[in-house]
N, C-alpha and C. Protein backbone atom coordinates (compact mmCIF):
# COMPACT_ATOMS: atom_id res chain seq x y z
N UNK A 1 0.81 -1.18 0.00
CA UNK A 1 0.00 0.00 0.00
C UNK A 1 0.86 1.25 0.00
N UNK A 2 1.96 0.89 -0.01
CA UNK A 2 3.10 2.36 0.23
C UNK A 2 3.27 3.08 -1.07
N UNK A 3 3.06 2.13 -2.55
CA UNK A 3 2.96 3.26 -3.42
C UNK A 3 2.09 3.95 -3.99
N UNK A 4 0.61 3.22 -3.26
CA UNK A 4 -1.08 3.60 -3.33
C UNK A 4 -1.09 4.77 -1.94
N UNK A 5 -0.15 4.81 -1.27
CA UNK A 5 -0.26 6.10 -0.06
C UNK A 5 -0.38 7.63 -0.37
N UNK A 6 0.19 8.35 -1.82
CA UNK A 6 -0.37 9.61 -2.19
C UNK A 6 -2.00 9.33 -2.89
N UNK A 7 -2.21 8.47 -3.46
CA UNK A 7 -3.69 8.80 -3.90
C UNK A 7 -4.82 8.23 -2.84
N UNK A 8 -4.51 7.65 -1.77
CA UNK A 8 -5.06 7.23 -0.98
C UNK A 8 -5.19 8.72 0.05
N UNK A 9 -4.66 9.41 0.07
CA UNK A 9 -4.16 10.78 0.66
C UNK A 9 -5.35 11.64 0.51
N UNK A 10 -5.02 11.91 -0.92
CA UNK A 10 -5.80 12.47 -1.96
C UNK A 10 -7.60 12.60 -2.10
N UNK A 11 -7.46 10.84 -1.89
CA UNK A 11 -9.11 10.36 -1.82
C UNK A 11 -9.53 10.50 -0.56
N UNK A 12 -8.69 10.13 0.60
CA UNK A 12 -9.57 10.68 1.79
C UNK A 12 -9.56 12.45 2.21
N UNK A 13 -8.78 13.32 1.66
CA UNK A 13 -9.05 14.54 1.20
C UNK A 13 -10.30 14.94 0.66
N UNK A 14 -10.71 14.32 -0.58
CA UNK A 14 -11.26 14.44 -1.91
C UNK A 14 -12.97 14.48 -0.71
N UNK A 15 -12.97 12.74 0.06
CA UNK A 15 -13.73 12.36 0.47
C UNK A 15 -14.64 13.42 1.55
N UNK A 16 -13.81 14.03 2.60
CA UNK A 16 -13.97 14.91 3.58
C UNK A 16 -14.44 16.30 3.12
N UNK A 17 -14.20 16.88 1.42
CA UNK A 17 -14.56 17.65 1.24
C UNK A 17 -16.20 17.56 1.00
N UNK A 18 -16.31 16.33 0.62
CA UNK A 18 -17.97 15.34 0.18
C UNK A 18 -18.39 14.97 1.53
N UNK A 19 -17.63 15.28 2.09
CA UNK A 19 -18.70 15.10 3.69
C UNK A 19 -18.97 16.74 3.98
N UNK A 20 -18.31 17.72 4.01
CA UNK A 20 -18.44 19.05 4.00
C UNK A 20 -19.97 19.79 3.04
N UNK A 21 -19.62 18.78 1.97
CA UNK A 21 -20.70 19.02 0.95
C UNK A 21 -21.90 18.40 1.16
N UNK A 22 -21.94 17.69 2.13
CA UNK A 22 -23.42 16.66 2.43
C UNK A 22 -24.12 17.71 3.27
N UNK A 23 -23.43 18.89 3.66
CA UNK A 23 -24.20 19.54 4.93
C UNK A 23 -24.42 20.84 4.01
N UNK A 24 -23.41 21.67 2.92
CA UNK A 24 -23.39 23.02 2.78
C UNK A 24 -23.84 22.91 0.91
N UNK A 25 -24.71 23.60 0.73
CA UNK A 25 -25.58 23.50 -0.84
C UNK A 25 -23.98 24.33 -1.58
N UNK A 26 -23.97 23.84 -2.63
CA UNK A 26 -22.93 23.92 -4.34
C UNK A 26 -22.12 22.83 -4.50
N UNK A 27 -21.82 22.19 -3.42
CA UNK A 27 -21.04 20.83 -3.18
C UNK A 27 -21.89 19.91 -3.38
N UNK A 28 -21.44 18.79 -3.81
CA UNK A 28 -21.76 17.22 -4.02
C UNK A 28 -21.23 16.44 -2.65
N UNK A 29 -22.13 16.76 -1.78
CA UNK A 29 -21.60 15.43 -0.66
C UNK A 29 -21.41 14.43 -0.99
N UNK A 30 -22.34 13.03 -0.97
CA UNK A 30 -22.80 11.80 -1.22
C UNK A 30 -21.54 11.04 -2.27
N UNK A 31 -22.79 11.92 -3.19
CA UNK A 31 -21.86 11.52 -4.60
C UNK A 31 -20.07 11.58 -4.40
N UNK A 32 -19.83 12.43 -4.00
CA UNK A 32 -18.74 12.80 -4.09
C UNK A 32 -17.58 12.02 -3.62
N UNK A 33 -18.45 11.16 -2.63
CA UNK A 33 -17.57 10.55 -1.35
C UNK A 33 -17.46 9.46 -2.74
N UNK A 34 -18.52 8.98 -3.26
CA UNK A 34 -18.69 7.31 -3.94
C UNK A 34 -17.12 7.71 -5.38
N UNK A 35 -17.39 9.00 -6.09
CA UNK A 35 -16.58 9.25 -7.18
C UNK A 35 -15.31 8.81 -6.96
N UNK A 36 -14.99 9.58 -5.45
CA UNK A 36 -13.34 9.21 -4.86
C UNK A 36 -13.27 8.24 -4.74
N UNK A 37 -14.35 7.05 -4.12
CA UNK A 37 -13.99 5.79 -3.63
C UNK A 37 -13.66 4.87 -5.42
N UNK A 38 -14.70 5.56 -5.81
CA UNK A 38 -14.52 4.95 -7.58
C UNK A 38 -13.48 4.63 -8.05
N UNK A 39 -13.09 6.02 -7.70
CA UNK A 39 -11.37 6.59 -8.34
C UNK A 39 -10.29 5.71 -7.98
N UNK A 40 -10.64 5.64 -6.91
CA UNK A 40 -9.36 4.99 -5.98
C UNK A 40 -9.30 3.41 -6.36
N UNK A 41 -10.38 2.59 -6.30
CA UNK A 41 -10.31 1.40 -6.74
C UNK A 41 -10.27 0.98 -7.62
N UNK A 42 -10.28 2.12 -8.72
CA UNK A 42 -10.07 2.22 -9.79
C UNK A 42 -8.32 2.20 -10.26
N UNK A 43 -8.20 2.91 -9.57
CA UNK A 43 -6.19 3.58 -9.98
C UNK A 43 -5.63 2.41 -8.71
N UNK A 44 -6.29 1.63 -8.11
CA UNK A 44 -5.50 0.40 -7.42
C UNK A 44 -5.65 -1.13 -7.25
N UNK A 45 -6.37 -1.14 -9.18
CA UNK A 45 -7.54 -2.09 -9.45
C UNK A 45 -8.04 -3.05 -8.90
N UNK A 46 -8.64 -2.00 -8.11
CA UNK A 46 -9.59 -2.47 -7.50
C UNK A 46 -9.49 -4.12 -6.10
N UNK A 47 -8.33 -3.67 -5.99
CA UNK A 47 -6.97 -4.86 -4.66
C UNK A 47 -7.88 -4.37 -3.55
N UNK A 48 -8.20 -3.15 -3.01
CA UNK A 48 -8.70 -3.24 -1.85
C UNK A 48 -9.80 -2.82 -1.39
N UNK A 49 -10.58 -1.64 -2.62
CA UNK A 49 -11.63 -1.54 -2.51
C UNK A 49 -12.65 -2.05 -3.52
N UNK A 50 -13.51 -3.19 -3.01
CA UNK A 50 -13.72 -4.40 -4.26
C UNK A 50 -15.67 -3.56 -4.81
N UNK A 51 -16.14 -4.52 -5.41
CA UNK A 51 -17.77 -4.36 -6.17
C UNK A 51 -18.39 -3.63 -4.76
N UNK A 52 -17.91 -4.61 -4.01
CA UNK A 52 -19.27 -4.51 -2.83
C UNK A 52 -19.50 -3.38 -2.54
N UNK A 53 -18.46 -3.29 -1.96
CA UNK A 53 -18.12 -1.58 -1.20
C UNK A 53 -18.02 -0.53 -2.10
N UNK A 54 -18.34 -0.41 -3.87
CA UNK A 54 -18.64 0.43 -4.57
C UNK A 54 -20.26 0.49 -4.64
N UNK A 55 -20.82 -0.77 -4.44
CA UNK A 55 -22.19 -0.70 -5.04
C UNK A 55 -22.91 0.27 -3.48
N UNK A 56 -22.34 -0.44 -2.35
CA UNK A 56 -23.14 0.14 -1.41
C UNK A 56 -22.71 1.71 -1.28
N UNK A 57 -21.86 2.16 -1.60
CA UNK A 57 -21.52 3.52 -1.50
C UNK A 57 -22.61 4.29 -2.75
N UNK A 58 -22.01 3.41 -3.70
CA UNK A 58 -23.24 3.91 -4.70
C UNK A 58 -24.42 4.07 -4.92
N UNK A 59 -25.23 3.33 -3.72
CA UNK A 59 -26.92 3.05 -3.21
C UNK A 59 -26.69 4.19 -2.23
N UNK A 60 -25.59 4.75 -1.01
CA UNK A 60 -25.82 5.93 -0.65
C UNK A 60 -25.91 7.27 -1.27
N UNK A 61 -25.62 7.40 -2.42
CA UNK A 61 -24.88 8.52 -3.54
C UNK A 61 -26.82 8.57 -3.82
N UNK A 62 -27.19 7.64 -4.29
CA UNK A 62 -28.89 7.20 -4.67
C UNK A 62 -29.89 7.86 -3.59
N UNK A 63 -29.21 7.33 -2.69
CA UNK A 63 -30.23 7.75 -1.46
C UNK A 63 -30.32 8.82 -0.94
N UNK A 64 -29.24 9.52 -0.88
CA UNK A 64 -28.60 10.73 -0.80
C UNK A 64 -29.77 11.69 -1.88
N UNK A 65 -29.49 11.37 -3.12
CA UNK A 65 -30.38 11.97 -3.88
C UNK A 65 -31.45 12.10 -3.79
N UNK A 66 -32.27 10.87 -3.43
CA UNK A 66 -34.04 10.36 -3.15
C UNK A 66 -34.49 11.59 -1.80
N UNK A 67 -33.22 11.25 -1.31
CA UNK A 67 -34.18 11.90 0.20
C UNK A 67 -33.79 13.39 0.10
N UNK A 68 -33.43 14.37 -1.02
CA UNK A 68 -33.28 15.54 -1.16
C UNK A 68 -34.34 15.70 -1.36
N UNK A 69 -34.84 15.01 -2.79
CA UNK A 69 -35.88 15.45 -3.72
C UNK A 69 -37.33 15.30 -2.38
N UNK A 70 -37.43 14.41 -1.82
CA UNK A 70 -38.20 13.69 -1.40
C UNK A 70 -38.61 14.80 -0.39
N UNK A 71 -37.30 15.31 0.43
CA UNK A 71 -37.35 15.87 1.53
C UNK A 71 -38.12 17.34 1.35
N UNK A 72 -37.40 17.83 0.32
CA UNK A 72 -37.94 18.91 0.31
C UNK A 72 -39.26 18.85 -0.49
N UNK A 73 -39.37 18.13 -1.19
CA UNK A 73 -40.86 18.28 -1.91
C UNK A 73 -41.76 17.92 -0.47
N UNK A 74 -41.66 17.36 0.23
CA UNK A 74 -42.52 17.04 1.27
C UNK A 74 -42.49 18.42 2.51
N UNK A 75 -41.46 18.74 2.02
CA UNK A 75 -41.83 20.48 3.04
C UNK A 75 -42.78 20.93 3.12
N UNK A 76 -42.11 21.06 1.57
CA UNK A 76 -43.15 22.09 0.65
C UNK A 76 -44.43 21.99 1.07
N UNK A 77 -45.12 20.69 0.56
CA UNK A 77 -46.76 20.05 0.81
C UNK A 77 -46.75 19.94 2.16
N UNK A 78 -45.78 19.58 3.17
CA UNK A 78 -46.74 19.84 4.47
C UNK A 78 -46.61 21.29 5.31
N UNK A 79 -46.03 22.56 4.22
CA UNK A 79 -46.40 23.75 4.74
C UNK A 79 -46.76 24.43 3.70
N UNK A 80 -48.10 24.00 2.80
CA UNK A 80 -48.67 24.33 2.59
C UNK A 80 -49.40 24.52 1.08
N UNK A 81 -48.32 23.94 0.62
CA UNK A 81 -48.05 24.04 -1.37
C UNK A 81 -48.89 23.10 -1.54
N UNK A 82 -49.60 23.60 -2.86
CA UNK A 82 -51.13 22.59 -3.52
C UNK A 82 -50.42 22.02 -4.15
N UNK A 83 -51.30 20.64 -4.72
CA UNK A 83 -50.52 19.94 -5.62
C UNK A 83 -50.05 20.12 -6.67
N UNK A 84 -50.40 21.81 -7.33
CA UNK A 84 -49.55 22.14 -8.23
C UNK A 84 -48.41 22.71 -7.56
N UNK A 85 -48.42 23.50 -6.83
CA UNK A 85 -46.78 23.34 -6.23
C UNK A 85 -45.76 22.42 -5.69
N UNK A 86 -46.69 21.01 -5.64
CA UNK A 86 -45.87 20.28 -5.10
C UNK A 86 -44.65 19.86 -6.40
N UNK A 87 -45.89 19.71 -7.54
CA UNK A 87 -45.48 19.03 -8.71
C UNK A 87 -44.47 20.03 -9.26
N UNK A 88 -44.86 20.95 -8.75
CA UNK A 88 -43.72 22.48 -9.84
C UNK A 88 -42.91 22.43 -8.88
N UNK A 89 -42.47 22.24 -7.53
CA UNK A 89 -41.08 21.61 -6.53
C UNK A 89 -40.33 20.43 -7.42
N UNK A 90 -41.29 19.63 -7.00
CA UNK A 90 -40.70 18.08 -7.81
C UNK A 90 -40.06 18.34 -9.24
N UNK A 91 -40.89 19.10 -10.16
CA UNK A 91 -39.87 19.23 -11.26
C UNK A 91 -38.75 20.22 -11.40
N UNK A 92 -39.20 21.26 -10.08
CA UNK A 92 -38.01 22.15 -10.52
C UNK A 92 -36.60 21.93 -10.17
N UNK A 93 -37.13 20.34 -8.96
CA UNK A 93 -35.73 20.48 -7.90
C UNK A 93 -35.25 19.21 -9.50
N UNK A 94 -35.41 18.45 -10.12
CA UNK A 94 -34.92 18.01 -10.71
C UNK A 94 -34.25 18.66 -12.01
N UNK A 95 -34.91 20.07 -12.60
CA UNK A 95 -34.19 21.06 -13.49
C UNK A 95 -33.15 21.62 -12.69
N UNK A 96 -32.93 22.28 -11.64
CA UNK A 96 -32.39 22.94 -10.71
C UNK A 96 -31.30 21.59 -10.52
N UNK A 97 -31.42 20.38 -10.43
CA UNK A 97 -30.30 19.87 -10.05
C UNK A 97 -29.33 19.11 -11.39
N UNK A 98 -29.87 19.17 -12.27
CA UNK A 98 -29.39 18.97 -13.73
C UNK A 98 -28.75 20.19 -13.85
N UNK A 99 -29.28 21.76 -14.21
CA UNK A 99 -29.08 22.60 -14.61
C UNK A 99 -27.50 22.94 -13.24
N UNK A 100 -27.85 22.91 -12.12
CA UNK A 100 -26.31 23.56 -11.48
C UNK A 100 -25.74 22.28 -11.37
N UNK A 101 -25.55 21.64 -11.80
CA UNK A 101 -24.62 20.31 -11.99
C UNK A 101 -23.70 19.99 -13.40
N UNK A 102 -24.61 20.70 -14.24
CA UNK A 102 -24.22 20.35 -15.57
C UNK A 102 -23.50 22.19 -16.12
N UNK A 103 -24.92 22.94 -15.83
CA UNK A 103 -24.68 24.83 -16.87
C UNK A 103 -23.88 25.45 -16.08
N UNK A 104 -24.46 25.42 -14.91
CA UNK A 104 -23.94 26.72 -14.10
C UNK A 104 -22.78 26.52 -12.74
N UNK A 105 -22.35 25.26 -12.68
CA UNK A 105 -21.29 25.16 -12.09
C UNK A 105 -21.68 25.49 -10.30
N UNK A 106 -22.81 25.67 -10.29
CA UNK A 106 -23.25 25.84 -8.93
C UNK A 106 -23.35 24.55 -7.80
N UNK A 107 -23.93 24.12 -8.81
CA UNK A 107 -23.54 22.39 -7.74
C UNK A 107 -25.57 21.89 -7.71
N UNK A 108 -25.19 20.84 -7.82
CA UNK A 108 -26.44 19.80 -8.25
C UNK A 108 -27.47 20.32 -6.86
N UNK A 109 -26.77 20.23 -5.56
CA UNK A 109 -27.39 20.46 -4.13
C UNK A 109 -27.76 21.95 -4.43
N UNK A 110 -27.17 22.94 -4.26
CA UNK A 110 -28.03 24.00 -4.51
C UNK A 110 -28.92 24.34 -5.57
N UNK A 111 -28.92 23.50 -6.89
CA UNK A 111 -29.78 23.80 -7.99
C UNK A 111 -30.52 23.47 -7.71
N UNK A 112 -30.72 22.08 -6.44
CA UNK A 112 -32.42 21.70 -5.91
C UNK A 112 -32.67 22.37 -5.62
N UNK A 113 -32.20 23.07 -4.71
CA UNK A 113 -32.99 24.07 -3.54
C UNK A 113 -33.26 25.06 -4.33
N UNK A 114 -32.71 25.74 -5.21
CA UNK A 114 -32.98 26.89 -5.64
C UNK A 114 -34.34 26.53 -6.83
N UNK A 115 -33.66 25.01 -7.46
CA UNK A 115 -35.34 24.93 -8.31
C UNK A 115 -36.58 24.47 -7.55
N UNK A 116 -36.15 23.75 -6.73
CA UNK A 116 -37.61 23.40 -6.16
C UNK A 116 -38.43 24.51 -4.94
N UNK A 117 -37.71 25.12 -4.62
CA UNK A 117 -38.15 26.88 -4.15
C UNK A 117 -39.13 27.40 -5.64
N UNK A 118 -38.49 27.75 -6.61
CA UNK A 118 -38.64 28.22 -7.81
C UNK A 118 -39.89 27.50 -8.56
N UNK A 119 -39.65 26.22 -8.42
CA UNK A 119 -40.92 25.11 -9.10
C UNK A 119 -42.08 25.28 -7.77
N UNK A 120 -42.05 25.13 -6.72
CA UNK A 120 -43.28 25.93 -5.82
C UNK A 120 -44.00 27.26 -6.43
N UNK A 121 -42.61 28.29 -6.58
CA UNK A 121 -43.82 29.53 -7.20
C UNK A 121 -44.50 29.35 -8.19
N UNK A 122 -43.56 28.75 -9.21
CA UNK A 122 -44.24 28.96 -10.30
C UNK A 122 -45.40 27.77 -10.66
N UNK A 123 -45.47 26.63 -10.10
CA UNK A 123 -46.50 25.77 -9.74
C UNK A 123 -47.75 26.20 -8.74
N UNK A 124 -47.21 27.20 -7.51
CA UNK A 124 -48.91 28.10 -7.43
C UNK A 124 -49.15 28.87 -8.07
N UNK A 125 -48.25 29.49 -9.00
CA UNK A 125 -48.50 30.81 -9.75
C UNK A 125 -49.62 30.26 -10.88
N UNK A 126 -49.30 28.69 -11.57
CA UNK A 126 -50.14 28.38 -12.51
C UNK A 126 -51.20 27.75 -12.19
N UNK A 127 -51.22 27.43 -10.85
CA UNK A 127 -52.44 27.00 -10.00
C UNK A 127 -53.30 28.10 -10.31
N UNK A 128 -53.07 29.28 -9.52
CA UNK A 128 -54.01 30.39 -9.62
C UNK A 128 -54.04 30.87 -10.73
N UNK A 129 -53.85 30.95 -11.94
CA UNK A 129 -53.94 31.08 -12.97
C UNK A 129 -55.20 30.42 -13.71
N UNK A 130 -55.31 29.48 -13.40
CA UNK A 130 -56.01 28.05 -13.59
C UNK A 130 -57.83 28.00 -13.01
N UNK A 131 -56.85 28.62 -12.06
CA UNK A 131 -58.51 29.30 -10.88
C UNK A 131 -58.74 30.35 -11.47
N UNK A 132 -58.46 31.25 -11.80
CA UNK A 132 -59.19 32.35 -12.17
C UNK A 132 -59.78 32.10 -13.59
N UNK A 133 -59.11 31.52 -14.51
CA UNK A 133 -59.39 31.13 -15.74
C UNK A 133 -60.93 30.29 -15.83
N UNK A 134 -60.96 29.51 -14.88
CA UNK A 134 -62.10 28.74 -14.39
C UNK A 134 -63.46 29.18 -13.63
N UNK A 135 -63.20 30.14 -13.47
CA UNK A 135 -63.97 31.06 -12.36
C UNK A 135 -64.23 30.32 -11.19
N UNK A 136 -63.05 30.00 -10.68
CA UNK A 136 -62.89 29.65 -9.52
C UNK A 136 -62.73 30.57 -8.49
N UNK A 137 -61.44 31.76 -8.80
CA UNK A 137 -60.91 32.63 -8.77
C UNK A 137 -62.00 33.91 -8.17
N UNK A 138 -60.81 34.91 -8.17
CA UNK A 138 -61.82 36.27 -7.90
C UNK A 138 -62.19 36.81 -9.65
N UNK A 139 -63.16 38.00 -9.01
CA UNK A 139 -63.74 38.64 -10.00
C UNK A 139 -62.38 39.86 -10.78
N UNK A 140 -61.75 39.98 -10.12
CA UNK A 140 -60.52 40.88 -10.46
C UNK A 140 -59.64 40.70 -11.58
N UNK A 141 -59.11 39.20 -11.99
CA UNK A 141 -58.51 38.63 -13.29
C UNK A 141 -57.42 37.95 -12.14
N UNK A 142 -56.43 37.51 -13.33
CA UNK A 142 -55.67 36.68 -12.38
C UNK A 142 -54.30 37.26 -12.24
N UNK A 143 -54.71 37.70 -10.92
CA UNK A 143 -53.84 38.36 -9.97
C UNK A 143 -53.39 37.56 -8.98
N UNK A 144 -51.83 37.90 -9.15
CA UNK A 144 -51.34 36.92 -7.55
C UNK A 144 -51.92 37.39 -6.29
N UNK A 145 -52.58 37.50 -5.22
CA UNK A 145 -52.56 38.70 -4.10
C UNK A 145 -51.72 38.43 -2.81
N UNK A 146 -52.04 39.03 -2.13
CA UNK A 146 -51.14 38.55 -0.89
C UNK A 146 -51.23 37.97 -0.18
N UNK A 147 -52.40 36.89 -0.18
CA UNK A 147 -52.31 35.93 0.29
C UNK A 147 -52.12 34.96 0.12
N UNK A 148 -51.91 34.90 -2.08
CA UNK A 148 -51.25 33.67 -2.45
C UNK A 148 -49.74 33.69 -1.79
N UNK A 149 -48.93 35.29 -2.20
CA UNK A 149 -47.60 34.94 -1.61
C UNK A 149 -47.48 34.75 -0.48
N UNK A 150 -48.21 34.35 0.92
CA UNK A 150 -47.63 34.31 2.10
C UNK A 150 -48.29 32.61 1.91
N UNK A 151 -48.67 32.27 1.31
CA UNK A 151 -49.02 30.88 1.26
C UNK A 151 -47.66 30.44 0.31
N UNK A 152 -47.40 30.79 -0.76
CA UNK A 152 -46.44 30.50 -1.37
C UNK A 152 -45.05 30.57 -0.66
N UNK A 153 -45.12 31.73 -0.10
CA UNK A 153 -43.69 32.18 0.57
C UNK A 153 -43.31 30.77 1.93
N UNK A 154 -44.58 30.73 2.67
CA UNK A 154 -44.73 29.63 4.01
C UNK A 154 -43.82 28.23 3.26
N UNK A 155 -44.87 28.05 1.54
CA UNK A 155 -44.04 26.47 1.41
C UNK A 155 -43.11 26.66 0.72
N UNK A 156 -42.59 27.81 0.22
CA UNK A 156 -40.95 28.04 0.28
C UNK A 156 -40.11 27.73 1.84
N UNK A 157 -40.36 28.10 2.63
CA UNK A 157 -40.50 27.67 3.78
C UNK A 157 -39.73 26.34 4.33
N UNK A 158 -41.19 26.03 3.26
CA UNK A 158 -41.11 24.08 3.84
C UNK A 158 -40.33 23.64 3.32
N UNK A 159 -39.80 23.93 1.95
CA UNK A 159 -38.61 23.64 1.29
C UNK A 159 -37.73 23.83 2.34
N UNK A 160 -36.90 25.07 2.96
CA UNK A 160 -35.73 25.14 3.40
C UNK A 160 -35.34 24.26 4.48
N UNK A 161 -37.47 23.78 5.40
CA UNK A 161 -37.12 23.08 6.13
C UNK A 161 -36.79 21.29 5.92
N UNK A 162 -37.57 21.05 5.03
CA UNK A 162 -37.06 19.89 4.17
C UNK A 162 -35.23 19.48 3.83
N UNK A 163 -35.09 20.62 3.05
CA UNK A 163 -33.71 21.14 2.85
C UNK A 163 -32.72 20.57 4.26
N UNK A 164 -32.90 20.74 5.64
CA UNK A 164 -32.49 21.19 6.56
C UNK A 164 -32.61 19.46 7.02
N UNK A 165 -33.33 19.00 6.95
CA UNK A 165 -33.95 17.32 7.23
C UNK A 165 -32.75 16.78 6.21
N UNK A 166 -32.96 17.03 5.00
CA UNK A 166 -32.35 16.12 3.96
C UNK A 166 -30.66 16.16 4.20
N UNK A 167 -30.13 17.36 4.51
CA UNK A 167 -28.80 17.75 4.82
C UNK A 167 -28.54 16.77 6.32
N UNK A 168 -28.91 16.60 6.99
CA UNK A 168 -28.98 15.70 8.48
C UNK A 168 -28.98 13.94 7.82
N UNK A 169 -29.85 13.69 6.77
CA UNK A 169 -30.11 12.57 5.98
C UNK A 169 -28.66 12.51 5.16
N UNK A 170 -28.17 13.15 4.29
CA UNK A 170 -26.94 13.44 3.71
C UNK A 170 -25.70 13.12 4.49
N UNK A 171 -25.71 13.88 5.67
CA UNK A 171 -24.53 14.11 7.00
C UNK A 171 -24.15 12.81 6.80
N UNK A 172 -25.23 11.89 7.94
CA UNK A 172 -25.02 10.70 8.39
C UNK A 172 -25.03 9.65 6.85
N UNK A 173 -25.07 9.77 6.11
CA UNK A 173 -25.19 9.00 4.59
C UNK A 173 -23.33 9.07 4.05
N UNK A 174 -23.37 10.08 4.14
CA UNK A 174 -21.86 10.98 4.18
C UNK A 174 -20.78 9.80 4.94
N UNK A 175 -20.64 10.17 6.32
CA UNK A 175 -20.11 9.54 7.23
C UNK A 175 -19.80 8.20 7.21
N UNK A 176 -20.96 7.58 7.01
CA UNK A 176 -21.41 6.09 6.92
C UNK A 176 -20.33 5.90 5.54
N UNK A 177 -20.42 6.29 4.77
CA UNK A 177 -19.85 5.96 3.30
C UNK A 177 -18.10 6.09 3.62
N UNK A 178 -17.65 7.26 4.08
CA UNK A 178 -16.38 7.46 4.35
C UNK A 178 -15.66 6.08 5.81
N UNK A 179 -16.49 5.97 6.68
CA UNK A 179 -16.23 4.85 7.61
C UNK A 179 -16.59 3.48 6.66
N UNK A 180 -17.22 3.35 5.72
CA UNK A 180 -17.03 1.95 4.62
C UNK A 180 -16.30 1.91 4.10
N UNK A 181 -15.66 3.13 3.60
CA UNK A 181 -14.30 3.03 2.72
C UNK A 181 -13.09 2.66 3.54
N UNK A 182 -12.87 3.92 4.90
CA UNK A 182 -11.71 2.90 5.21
C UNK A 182 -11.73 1.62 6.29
N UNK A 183 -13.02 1.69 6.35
CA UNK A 183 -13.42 0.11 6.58
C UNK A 183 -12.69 -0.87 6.20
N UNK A 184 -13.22 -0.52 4.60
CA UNK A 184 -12.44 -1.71 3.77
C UNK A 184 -11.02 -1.40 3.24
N UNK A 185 -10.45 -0.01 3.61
CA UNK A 185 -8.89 -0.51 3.47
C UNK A 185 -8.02 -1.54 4.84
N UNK A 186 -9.11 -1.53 5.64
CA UNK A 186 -8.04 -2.41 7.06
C UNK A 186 -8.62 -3.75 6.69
N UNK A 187 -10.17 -4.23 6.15
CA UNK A 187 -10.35 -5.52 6.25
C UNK A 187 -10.45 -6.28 4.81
């Protein structure tokens, strides 16, 4: 292992910054930890860190993901977002996490938060749209008023608190993954 000791260095570096990132949005926690472990058993084929201990790191990287989306879309709806906001969360945190992962260099974790914040408004915005169009609505036309935004604003809200759940879900997902890795460099 003495000439695998700089990239082994490297990866538990690499790794700790992906535990940093499981808690703080532009970083890739999860994922991040599994890429290094990738890497590494990769560039030391794969002698000490074998399938197993990639696949299960890689079901945390998964889970990691599930319980973002999950977390915060469930804010959202239990402070207060209709099911068109839930659905305009759900798709935005998945544009939002494509888009700062891939365009904008922001990081997959904050493109959720920032799209599925974003997919809430604009999922009550077309809610009430919908209502007024229907004459569901007021007699006025379709106007946001202020009590859509403090309803809107609340399950923005629920997002951050979701957000705040999922990062705690991440932490310990995090941890767990980095104690498997050098788990399996001693056994």
């Amino acid at each position: 292992m003495v000439e695998n000791e700089p990239i082994l260095w490297i990866t538990l570096l690499v790794m700790l910054v992906g535990l940093a990132g499981s808690v703080l949005p532009g970083l890739p926690g999860v994922p991040l930890i599994f890429a290094s472990a990738l890497v590494y058993a990769y560039v030391t084929d794969f002698e000490v860190v074998g399938a197993s201990v990639l696949v299960l790191l890689g079901l945390f990287a998964l889970l990691a993901f599930v319980a973002d989306l999950l977390a915060t879309t469930y804010g959202a709806r239990r402070f207060g977002a209709s099911n068109w906001g839930t659905a305009g969360g759900a798709i935005g945190g998945l544009i939002g996490t494509l888009a700062g992962a891939l365009f904008f260099g922001i990081g997959a974790l904050f493109g959720l938060l920032a799209g599925t914040i974003g997919g809430v408004f604009v999922g009550e915005y077309l809610r009430r749209q919908r209502q007024t169009s229907t004459g569901e609505g007021t007699r006025e036309g379709p106007r946001f008023g202020r009590a859509d935004w403090r309803r809107v604003s609340r399950a923005a809200g629920g997002v951050l608190v979701g957000y705040l759940f999922s990062a705690a879900v991440q932490a310990i997902l995090g941890l767990v993954g980095v104690i498997v890795f050098v788990a399996a460099l001693f056994y």
